[in-house]
Protein backbone atom coordinates (compact mmCIF):
# COMPACT_ATOMS: atom_id res chain seq x y z
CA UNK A 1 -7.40 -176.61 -158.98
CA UNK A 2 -3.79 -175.47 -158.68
CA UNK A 3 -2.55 -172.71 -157.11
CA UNK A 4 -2.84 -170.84 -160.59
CA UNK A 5 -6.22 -171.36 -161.64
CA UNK A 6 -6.05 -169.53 -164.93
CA UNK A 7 -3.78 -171.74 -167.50
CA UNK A 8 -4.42 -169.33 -170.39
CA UNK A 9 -6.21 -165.99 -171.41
CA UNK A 10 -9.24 -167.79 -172.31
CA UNK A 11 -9.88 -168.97 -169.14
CA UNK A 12 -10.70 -165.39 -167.87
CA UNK A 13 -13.97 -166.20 -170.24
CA UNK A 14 -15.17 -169.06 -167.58
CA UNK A 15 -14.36 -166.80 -164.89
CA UNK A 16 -15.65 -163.36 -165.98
CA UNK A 17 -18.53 -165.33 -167.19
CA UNK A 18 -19.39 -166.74 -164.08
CA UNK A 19 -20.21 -163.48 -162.10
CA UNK A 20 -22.24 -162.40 -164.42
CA UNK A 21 -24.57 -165.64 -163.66
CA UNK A 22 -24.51 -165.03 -160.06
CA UNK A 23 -25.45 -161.45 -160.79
CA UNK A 24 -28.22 -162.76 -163.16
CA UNK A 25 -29.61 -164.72 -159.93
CA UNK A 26 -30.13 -161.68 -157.81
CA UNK A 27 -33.52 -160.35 -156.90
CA UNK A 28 -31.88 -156.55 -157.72
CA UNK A 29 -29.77 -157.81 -160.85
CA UNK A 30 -28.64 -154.72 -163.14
CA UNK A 31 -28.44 -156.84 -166.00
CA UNK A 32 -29.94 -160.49 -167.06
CA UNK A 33 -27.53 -162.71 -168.83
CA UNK A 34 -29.12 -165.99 -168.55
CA UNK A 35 -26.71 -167.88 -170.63
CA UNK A 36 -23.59 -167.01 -168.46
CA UNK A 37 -24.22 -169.80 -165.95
CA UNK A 38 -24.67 -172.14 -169.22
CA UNK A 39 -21.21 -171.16 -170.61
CA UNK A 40 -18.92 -170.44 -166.89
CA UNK A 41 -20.08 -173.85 -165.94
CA UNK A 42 -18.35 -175.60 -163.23
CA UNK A 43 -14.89 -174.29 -164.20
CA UNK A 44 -15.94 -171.13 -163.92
CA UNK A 45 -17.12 -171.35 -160.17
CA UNK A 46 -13.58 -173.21 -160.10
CA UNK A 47 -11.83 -170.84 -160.73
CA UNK A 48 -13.28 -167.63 -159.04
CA UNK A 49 -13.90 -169.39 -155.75
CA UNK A 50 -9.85 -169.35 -155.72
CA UNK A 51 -8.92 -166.40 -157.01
CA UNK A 52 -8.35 -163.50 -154.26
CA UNK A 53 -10.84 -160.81 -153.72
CA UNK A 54 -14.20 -162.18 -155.36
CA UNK A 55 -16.05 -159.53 -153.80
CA UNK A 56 -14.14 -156.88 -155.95
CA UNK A 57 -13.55 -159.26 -158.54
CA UNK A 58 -17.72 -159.75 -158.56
CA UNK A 59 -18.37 -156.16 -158.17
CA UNK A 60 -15.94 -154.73 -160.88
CA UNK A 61 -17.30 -157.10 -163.93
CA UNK A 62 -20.87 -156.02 -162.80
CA UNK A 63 -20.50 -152.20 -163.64
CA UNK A 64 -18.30 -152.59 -166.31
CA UNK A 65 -20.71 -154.87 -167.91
CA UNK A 66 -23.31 -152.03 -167.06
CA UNK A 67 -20.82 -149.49 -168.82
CA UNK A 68 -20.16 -151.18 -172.03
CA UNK A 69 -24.24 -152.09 -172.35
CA UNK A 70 -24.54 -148.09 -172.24
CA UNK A 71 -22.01 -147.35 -174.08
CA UNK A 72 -23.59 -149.95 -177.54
CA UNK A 73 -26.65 -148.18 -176.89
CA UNK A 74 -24.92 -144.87 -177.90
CA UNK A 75 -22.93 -146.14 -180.57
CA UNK A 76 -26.36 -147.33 -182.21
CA UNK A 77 -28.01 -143.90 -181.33
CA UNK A 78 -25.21 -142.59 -183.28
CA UNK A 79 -25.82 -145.08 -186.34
CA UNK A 80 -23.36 -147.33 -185.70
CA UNK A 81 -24.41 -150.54 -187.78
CA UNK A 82 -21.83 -152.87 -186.79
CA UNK A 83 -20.15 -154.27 -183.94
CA UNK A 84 -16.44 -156.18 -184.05
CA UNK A 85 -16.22 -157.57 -180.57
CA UNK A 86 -12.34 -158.73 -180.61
CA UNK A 87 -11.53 -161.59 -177.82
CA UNK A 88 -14.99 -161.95 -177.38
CA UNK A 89 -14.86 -164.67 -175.02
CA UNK A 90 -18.01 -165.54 -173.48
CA UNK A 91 -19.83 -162.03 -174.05
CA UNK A 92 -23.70 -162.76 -175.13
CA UNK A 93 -25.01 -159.21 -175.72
CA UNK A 94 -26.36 -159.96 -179.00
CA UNK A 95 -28.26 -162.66 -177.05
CA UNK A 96 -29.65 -160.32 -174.32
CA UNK A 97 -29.76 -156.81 -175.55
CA UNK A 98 -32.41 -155.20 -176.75
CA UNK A 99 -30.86 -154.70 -180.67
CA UNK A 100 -31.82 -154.40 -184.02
CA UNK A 101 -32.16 -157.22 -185.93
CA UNK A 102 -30.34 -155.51 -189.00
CA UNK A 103 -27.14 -154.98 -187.00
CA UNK A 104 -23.96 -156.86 -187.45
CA UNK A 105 -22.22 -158.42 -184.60
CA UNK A 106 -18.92 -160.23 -185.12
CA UNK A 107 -17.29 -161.97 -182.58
CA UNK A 108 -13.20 -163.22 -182.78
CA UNK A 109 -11.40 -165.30 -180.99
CA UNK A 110 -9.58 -168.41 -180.51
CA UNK A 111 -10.69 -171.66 -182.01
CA UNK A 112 -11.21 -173.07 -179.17
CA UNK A 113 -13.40 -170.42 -177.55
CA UNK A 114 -15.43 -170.10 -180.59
CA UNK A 115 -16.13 -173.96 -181.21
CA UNK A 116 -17.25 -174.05 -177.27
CA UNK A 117 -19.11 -171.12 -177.66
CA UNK A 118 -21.22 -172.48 -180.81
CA UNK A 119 -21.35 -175.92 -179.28
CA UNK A 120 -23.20 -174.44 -176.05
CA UNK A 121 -25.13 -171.87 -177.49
CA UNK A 122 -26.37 -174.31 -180.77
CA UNK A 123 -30.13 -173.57 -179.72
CA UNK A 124 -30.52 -170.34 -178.47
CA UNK A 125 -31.20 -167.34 -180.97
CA UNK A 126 -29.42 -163.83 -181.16
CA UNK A 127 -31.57 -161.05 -181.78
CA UNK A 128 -28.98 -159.38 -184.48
CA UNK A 129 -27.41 -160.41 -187.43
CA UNK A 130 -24.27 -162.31 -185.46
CA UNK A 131 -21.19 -164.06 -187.18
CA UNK A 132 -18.18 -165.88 -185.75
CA UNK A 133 -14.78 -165.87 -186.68
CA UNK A 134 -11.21 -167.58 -185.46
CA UNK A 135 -8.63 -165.30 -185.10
CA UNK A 136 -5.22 -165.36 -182.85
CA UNK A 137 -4.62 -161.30 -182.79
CA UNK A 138 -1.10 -161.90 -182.77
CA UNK A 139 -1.24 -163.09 -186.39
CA UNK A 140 -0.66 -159.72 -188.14
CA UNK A 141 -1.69 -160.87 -191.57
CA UNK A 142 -4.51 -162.53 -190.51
CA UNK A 143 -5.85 -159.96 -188.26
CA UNK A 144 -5.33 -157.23 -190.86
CA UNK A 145 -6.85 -159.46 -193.65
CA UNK A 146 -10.23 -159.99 -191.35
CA UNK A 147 -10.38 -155.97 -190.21
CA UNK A 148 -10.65 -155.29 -193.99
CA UNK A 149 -13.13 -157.29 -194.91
CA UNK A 150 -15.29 -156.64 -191.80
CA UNK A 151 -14.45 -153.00 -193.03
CA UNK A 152 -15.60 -153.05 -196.99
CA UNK A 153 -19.07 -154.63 -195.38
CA UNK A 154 -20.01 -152.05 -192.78
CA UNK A 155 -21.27 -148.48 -192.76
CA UNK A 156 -20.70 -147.54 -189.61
CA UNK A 157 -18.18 -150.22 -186.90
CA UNK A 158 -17.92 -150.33 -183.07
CA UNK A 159 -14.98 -151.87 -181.95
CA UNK A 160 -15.40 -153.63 -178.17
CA UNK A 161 -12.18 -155.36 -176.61
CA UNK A 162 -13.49 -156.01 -173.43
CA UNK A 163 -10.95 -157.79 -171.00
CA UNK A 164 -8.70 -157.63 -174.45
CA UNK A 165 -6.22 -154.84 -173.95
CA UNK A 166 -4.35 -155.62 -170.58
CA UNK A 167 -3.18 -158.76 -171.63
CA UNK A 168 -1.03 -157.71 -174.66
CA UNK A 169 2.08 -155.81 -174.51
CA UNK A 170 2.34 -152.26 -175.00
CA UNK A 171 4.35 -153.38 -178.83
CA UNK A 172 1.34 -155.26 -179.54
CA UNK A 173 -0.98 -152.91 -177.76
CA UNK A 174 0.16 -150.23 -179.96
CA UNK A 175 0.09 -152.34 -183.68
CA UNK A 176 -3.50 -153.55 -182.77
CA UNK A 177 -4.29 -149.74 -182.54
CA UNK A 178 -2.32 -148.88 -185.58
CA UNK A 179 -4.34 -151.92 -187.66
CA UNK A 180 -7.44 -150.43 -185.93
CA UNK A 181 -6.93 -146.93 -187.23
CA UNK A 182 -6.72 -147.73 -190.97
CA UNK A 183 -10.72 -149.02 -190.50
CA UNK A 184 -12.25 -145.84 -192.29
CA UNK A 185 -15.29 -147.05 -191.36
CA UNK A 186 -14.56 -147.30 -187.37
CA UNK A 187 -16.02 -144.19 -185.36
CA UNK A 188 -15.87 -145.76 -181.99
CA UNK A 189 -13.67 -148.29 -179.47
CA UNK A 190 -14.43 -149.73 -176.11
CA UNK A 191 -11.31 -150.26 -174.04
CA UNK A 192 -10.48 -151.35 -170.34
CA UNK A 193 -8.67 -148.37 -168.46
CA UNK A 194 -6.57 -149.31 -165.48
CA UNK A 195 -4.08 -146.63 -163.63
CA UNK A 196 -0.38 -147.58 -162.86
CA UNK A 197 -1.52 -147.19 -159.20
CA UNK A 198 -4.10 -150.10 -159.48
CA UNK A 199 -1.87 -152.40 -161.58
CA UNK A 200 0.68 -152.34 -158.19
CA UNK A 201 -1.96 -153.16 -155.53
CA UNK A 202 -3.12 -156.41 -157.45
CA UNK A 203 0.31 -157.55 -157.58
CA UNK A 204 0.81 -156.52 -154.03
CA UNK A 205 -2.82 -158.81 -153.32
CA UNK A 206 -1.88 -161.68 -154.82
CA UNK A 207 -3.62 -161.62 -158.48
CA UNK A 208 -0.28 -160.99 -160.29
CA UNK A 209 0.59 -164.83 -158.78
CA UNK A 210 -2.60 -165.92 -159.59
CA UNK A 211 -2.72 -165.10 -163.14
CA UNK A 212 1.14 -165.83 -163.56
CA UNK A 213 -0.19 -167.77 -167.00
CA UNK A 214 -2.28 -164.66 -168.28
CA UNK A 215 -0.36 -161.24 -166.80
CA UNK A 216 -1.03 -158.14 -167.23
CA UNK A 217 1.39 -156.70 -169.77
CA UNK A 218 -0.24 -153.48 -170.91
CA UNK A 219 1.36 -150.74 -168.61
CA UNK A 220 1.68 -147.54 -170.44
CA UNK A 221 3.18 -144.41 -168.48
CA UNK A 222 0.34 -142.31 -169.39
CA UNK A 223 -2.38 -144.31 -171.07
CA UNK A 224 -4.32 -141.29 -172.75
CA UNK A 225 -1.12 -140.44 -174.00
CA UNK A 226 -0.51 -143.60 -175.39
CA UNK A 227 -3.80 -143.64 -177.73
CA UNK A 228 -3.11 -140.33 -178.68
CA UNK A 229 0.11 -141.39 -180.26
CA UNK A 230 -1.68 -144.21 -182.29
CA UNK A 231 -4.67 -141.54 -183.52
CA UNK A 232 -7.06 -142.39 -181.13
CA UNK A 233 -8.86 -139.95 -178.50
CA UNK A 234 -10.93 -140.04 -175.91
CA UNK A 235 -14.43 -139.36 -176.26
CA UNK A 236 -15.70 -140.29 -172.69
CA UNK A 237 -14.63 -141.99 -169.96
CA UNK A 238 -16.92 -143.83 -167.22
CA UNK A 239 -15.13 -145.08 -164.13
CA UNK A 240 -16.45 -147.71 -162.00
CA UNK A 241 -16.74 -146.20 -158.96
CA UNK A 242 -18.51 -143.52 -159.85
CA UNK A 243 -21.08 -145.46 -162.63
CA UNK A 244 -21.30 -147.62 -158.97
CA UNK A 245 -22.45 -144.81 -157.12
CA UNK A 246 -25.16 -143.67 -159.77
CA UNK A 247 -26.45 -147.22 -160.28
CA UNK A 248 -26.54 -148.18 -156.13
CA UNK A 249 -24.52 -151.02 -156.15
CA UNK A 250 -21.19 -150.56 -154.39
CA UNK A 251 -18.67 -153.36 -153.22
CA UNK A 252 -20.12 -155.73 -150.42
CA UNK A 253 -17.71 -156.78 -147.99
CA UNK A 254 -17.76 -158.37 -145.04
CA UNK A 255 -17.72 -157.21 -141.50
CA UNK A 256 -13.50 -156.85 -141.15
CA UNK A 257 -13.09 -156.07 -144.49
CA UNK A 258 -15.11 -152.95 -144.13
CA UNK A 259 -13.93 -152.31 -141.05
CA UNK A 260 -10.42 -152.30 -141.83
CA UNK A 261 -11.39 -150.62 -145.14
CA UNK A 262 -12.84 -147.89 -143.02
CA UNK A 263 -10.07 -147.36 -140.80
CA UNK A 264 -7.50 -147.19 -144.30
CA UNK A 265 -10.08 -144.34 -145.32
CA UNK A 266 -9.90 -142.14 -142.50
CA UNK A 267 -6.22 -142.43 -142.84
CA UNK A 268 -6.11 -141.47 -146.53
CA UNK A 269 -5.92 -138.00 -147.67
CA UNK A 270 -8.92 -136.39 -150.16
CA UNK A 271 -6.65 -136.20 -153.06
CA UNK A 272 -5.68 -139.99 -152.99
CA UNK A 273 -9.25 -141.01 -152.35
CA UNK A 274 -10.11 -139.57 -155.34
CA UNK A 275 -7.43 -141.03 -157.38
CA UNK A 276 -8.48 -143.96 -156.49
CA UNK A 277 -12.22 -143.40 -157.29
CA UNK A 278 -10.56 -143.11 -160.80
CA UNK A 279 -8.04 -145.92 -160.59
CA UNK A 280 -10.57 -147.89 -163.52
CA UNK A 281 -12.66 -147.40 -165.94
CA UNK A 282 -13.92 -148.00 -169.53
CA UNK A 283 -13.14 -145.54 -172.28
CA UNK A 284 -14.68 -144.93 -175.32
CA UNK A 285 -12.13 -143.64 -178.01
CA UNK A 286 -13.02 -142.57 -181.69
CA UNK A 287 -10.04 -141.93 -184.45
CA UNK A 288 -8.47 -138.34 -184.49
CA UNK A 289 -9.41 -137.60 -188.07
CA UNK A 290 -12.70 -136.36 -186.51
CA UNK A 291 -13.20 -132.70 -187.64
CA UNK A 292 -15.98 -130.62 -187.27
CA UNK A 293 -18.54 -130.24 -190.21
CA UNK A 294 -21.28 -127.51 -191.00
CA UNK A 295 -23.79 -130.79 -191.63
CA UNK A 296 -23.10 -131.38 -187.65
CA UNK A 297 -24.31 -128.21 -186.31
CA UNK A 298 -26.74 -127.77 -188.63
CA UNK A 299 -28.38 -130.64 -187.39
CA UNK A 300 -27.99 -129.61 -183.98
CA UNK A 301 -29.33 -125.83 -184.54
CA UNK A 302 -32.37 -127.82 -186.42
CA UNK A 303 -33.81 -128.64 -183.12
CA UNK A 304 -32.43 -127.32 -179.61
CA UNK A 305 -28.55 -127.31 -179.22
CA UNK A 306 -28.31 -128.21 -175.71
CA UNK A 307 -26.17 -125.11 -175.12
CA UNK A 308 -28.28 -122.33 -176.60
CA UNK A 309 -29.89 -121.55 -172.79
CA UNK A 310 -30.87 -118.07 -173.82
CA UNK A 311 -28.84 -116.60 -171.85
CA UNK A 312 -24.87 -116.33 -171.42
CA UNK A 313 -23.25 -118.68 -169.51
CA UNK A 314 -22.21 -117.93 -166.13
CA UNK A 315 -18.88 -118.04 -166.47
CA UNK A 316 -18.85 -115.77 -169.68
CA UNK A 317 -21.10 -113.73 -167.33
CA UNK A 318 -18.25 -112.77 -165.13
CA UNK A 319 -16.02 -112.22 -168.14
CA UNK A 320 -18.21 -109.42 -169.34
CA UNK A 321 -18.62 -107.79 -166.15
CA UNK A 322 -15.28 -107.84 -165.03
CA UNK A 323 -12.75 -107.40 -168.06
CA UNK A 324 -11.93 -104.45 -170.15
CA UNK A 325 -11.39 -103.58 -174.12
CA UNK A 326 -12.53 -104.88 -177.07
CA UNK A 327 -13.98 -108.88 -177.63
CA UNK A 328 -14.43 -111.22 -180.27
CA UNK A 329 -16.60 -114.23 -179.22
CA UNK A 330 -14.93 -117.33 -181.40
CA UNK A 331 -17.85 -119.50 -182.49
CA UNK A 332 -20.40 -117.37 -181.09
CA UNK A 333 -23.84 -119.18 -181.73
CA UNK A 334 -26.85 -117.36 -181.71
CA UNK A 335 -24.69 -114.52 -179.65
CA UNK A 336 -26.04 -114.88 -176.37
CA UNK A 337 -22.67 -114.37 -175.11
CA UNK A 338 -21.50 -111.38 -177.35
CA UNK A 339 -24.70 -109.69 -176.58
CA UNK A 340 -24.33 -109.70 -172.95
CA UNK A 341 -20.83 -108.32 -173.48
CA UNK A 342 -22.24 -105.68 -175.45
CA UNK A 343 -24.86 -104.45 -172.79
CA UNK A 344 -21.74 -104.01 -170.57
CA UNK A 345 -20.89 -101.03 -173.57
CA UNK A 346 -17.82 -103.07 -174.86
CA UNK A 347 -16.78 -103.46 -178.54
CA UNK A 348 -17.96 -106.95 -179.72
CA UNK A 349 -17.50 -109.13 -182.42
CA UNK A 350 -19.15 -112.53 -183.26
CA UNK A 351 -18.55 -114.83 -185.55
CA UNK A 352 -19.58 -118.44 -186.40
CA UNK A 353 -19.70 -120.34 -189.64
CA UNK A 354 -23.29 -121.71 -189.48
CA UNK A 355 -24.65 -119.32 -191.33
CA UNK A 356 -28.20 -119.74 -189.68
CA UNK A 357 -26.72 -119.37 -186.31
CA UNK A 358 -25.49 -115.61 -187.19
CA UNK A 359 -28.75 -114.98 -188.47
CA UNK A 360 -30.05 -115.51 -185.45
CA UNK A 361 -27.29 -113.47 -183.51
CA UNK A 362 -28.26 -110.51 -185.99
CA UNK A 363 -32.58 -110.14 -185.54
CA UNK A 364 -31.25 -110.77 -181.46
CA UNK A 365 -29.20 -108.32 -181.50
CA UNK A 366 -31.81 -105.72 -183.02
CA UNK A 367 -34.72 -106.78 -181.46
CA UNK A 368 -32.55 -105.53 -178.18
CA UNK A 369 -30.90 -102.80 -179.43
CA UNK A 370 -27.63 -103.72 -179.05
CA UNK A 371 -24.52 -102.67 -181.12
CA UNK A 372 -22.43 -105.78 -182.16
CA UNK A 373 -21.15 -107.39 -185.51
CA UNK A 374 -21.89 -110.87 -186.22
CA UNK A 375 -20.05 -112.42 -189.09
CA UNK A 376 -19.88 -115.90 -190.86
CA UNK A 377 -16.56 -116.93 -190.79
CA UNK A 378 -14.36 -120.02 -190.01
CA UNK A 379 -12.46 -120.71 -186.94
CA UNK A 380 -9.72 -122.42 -188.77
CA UNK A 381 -9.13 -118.97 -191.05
CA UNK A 382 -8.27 -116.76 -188.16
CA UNK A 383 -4.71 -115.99 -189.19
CA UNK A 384 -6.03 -114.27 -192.20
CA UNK A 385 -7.80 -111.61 -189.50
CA UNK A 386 -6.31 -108.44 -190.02
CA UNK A 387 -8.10 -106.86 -186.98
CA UNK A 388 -6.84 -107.38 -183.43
CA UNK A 389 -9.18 -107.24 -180.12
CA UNK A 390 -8.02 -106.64 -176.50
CA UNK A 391 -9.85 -110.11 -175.44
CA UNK A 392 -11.20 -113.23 -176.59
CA UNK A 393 -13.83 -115.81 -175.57
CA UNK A 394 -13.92 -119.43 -176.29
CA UNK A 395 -16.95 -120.91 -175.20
CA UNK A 396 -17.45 -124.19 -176.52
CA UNK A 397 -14.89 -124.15 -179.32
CA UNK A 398 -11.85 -124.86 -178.21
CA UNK A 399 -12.98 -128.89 -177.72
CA UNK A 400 -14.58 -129.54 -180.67
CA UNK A 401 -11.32 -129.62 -182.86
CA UNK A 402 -9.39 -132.66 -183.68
CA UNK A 403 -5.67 -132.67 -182.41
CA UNK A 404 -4.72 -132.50 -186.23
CA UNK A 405 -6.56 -128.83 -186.53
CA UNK A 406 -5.68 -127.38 -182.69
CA UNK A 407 -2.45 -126.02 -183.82
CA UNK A 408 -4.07 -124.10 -186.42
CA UNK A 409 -6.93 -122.59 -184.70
CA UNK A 410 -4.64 -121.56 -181.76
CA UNK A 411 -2.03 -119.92 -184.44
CA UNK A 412 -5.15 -117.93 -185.65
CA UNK A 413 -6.07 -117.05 -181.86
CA UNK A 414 -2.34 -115.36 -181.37
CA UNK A 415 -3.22 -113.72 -184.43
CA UNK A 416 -6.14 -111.73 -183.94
CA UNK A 417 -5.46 -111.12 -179.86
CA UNK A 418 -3.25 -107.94 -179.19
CA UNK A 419 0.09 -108.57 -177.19
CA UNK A 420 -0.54 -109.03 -173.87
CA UNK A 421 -4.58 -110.01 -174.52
CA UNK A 422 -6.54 -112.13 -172.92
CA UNK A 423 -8.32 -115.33 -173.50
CA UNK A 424 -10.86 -116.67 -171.64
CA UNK A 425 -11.81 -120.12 -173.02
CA UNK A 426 -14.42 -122.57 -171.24
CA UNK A 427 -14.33 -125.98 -172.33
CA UNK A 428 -15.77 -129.60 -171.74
CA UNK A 429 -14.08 -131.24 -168.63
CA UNK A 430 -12.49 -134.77 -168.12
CA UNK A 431 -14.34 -135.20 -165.02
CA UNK A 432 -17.68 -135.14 -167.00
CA UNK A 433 -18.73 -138.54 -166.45
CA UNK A 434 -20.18 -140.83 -169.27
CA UNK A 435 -19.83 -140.04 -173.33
CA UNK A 436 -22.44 -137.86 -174.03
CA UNK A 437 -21.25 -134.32 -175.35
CA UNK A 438 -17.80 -133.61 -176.93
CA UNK A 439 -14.47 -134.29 -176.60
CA UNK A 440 -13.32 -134.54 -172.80
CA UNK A 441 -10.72 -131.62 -172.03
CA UNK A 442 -7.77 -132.09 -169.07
CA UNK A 443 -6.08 -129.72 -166.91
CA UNK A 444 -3.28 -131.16 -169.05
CA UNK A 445 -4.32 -131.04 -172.67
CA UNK A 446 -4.65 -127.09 -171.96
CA UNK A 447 -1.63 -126.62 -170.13
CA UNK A 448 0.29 -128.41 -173.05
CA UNK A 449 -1.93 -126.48 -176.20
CA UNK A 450 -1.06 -122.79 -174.50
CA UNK A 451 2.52 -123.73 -173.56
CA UNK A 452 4.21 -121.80 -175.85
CA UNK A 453 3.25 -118.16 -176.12
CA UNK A 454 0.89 -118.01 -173.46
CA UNK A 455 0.71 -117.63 -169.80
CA UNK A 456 -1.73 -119.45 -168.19
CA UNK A 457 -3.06 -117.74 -165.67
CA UNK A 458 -6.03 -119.85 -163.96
CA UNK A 459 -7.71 -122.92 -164.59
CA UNK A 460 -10.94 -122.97 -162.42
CA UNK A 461 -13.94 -126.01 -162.34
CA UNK A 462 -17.16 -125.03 -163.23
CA UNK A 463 -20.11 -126.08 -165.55
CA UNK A 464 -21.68 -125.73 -168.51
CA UNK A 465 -25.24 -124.77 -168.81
CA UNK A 466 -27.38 -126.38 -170.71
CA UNK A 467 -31.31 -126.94 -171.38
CA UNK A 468 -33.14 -128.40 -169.26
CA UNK A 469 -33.97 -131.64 -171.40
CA UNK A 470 -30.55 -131.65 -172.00
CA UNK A 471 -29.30 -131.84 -168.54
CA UNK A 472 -31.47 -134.60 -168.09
CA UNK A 473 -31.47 -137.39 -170.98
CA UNK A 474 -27.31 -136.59 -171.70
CA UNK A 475 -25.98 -135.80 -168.44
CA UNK A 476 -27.94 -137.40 -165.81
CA UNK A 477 -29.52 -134.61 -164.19
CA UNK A 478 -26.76 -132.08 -163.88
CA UNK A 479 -25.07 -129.47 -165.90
CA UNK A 480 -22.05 -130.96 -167.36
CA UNK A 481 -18.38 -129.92 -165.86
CA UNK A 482 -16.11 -127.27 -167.32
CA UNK A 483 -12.97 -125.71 -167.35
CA UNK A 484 -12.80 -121.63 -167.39
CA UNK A 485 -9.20 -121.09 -168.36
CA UNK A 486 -7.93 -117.50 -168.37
CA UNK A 487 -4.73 -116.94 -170.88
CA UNK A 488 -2.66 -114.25 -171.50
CA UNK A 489 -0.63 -113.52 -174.90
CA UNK A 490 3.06 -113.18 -174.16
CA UNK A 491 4.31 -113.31 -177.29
């Protein structure tokens, strides 16, 4: 073995495979894959026993392999029928998952990886409907030729690049997204986060040398950003440190390694600790041409909308008792919100445009006794409002809008709020961990949606509320994170 073990991307198949097998072997294994041992083999071993840092090498692979599993299970629990696993390399989840046998899993990749793959795993049986196919994703024509096949045949597709995206350049990065976006039929992709931060302390540890023959070439300023600008957005985001700390499997190191670990720590300030807890992940994007439908929330009011707690949420709560004037409550619900206001004797307005919801808002509102106006009306049509209010609430809105129909619903917002209003809008926050829920909001995606025309003045942490089965099976045990961000019209 040389001192660059890895001759080509596909060797990072042998090696990734092979922790997976050793994990397999432990007594407190988070995942089986018995055929990894039969495909790493003996140049697998190879090649991580000289590679530097197999503990966090070992470690890493384990949870993200944990991540991905969880995040298939939702994409099928959202009907997604179809998998395209691109550089597939030596992944065998359609082997040992738990899957349907009516779902289609395609794996691509090189010729060689495929004919080694098929040649290994001749006698074992997948549990789905699996296919095969070469592909070099640098040939354009071919690659777009296969995506629309693979997309005329599907209902539903998952895309999972696993170990794919690093290793192409942010030119090729970007056309693979491009290609990826015309796939009507996509809803969901699966791709490797990495921070600029962690990217510089490999190189400074020796990988970059190491892998010399398959680099790292995908190093985007701001990597969110960088989807965005190809028409895909981020739907969750698990990092591995903290899917580590829920599943009780942190790194193992050795005596001086953790000792000298240690000693960095106590030496390292709160903010950069937790930068670094969020230094990699796995992100699960979906195409931007996501809007919001009646059919959606009708299904959800059907049963139990996770947020209908009956009662306002805390943070409207405060709102209510503490500002002053007239409110309309943007995509009010069933009103629990408005009607709180309205106990507090302020003018209220509601309005939502699920029709059943307002219903609901309306025999509320009478059984209690309450004065407020509850109307059916669209979120999107708010700069046809002639009527102007002294505040606004948001709660809940605000994140469910594609980037395509933000600009419109915030135009209608400056309409209907009197000069020098306020808005007080509580959305879904980017440190919600895992994918359940909406869209994930940042500090950042408000700052730059109220930048013109508003003054921002706070942007607090706090939580949604939400039923109690809620809180359980989507957001392991806890009330999901928020942002309560108070706004003031200035123009």
């Amino acid at each position: 073995m040389t001192d660059t073990p890895i001759e080509n991307v596909s060797d990072t198949a042998f090696w990734v495979a092979h922790y997976r097998a050793l994990e397999t072997k432990r007594k407190d294994a988070l995942f089986h894959d018995p055929l990894a041992g039969l495909l790493a083999g003996d140049h697998g071993h190879k090649i991580a026993r000289a590679m530097p840092m197999p503990f966090m090498t070992a470690w890493a692979i384990v949870i993200r392999t944990c991540i991905i599993d969880d995040y298939v299970r939702l994409a099928l629990a959202q009907g997604v029928d179809a998998v395209l696993n691109l550089g597939a390399g030596f992944d065998t989840r359609p082997y040992r998952m738990d899957l349907p046998e009516s779902l289609l899993w395609i794996e691509a990749d090189y010729v060689q990886v495929i004919e080694f793959k098929e040649k290994r795993l001749l006698s074992e049986k997948p549990r789905c409907q699996l296919e095969r196919v070469t592909l070099d994703l640098r040939n354009l024509s071919e690659r777009q030729q296969l995506f629309a096949k693979i997309n005329a045949r599907v209902g539903k597709l998952l895309i999972l690049t696993e170990g794919v995206v690093p290793y192409l350049s942010t030119g090729e990065a970007g056309s693979l997204a491009d290609d990826l976006k015309t796939l009507d039929k996509a809803c969901y992709w699966i791709v490797d986060y990495f921070s600029p931060q962690l990217i510089k302390f490999r190189q400074r540890q020796g990988m970059y040398r190491k892998m010399q023959n398959a680099p790292w070439k995908f190093q985007p300023t701001d990597w969110f950003a960088f989807f965005r600008d190809h028409g895909w957005y981020c739907n969750g985001i698990r990092y591995l440190a903290e899917e580590a700390d829920g599943l009780k499997r942190q790194i193992e190191l050795s005596l001086v390694p953790k000792l000298l670990f240690g000693l960095r720590r106590l030496f390292t300030s709160k903010e950069r600790r937790e930068a670094l807890r969020k230094a990699a992940g796995y992100v699960l994007l979906e195409p931007g041409t996501r809007t919001v439908t009646r059919e959606t929330f009708r299904n959800i009011y059907g049963g139990q909308a996770p947020w209908e707690i009956g009662k306002p949420q805390p943070a409207m709560r405060e709102v209510g008792e503490s500002a002053v004037g007239s409110f309309l409550d943007a995509g009010c619900g069933t009103g629990e919100n408005a009607l709180f206001i309205a106990s507090r004797g302020h003018e209220v307005t509601g309005f939502d445009f699920l029709e059943q919801a307002i219903t609901e808002a309306r025999q509320k509102a009478a059984d209690r006794g309450l004065s407020a106006k509850f109307l059916v009306q669209d979120a999107l049509k708010l700069g046809e409002w002639t009527e102007r209010f002294d505040n606004v609430i948001d709660c809940g809105l605000f994140h469910v809008f594609s980037d395509e129909d933000r600009p419109r619903y915030l135009h209608g917002l400056r309409t209907v709020l009197k000069p020098e209003g306020h808005l007080f809008l509580l959305c879904f926050s980017d440190e919600t961990p895992g994918t359940q829920g909406p869209r994930r909001i940042s500090q950042n995606d408000l700052r730059a949606a109220f930048a013109q025309g508003w003054k921002i003045e706070s942007i607090e942490p706090t939580r949604f509320e939400v039923r109690p089965e809620a809180k359980q099976t989507l957001f392991s045990g806890e009330d999901p994170r928020a942002w309560l961000m108070v706004a003031r019209r200035v123009a």
